[in-house]
Protein backbone atom coordinates (compact mmCIF):
# COMPACT_ATOMS: atom_id res chain seq x y z
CA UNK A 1 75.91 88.39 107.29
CA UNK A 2 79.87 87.55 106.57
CA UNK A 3 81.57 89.36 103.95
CA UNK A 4 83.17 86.63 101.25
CA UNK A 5 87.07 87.30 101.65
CA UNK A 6 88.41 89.16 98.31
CA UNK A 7 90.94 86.96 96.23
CA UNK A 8 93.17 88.02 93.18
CA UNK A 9 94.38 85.79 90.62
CA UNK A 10 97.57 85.56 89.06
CA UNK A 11 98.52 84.46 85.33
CA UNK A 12 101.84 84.26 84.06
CA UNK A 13 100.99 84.22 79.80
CA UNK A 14 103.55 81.82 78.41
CA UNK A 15 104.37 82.22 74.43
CA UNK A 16 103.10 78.33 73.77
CA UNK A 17 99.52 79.17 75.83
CA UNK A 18 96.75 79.70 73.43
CA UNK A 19 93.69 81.79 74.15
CA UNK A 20 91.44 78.75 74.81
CA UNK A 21 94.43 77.30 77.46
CA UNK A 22 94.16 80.73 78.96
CA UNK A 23 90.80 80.84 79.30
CA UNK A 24 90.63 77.13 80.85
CA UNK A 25 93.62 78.46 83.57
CA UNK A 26 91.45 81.25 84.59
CA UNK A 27 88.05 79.16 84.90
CA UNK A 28 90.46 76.96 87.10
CA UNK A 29 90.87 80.20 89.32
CA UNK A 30 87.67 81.06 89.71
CA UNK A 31 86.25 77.68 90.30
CA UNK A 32 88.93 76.85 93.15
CA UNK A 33 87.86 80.58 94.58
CA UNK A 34 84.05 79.85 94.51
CA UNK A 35 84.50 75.87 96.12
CA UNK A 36 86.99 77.84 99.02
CA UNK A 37 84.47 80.91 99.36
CA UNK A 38 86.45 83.27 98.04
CA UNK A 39 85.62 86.43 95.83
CA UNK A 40 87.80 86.47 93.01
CA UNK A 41 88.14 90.21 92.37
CA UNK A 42 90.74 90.28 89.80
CA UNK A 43 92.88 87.98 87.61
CA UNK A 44 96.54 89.90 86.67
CA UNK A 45 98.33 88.56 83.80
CA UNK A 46 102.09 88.96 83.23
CA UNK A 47 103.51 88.16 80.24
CA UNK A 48 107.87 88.07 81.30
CA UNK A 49 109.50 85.25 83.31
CA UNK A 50 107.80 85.35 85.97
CA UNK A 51 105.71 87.28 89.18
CA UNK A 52 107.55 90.65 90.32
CA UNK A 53 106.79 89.36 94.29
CA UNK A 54 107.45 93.24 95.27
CA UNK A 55 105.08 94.68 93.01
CA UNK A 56 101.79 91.58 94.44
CA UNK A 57 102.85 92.25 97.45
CA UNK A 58 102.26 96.00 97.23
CA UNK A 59 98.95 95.17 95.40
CA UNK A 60 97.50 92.75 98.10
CA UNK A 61 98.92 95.12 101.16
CA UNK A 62 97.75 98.42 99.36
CA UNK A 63 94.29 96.75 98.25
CA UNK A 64 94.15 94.70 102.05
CA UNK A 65 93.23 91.38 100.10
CA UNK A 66 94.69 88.26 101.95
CA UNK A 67 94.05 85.55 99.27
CA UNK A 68 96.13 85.02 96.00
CA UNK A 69 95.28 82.12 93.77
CA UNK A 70 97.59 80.92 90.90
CA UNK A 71 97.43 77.62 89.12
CA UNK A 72 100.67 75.91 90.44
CA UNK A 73 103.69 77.41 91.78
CA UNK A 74 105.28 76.56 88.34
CA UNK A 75 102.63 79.88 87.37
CA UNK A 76 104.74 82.19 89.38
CA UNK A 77 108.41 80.98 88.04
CA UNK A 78 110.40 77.76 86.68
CA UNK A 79 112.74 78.22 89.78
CA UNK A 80 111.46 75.97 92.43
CA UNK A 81 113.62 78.00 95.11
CA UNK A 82 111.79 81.69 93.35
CA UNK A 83 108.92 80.15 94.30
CA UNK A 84 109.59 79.87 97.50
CA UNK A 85 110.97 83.11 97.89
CA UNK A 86 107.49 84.46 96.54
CA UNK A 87 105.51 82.09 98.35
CA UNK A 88 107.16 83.36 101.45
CA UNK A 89 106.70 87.00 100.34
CA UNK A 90 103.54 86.72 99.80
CA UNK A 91 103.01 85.06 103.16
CA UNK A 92 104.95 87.10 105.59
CA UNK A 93 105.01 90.79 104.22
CA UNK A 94 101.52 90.93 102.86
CA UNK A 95 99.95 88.52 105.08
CA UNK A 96 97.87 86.67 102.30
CA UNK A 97 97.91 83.32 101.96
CA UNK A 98 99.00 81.54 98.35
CA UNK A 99 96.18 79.21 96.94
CA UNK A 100 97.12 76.40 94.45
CA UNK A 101 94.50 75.80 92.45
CA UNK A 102 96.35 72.99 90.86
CA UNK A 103 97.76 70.14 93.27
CA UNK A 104 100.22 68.41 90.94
């Protein structure tokens, strides 16, 4: 018997998203973790400009989960080169890989 790999989710709430929008962003997250065989533990919202990469990357190291899911990268910030800061983050100092459930 394998152990499904934990995943957490990550939702940035943008002042235009409605409840039903939110709700069809975090049925995208879990459906992309079930089809990769991942457990989606936990979704965590943020409601300012963008992911804190310090503060997931404590959560994933202190909570040892190696999978974080988000929509797009556009999720985590507007800054394409943020993004890749976080992405890279994310990757090297909490060794978790960053899932896009959304391929634009």
């Amino acid at each position: 018997m394998t152990d499904t790999p934990i995943a957490y989710g990550y939702v940035r709430i943008r002042p235009e998203v409605d409840e039903d929008e939110l709700r069809l962003v975090e049925k995208e997250l879990s459906t992309y973790a079930d089809a990769h065989g991942l457990d989606l533990a936990r979704i965590y919202y943020d409601d300012g400009p963008g992911i804190a990469p310090n503060r997931m990357v404590r959560r994933l190291t202190r909570d040892d989960v190696h999978h974080l899911v988000v929509s797009s990268l556009e999720q985590i910030t507007d800054h394409r080169l943020i993004g890749e800061m976080v992405e890279e983050a994310i990757e090297g100092e909490a060794s978790a890989v960053l899932h896009e459930a959304r391929v634009m």
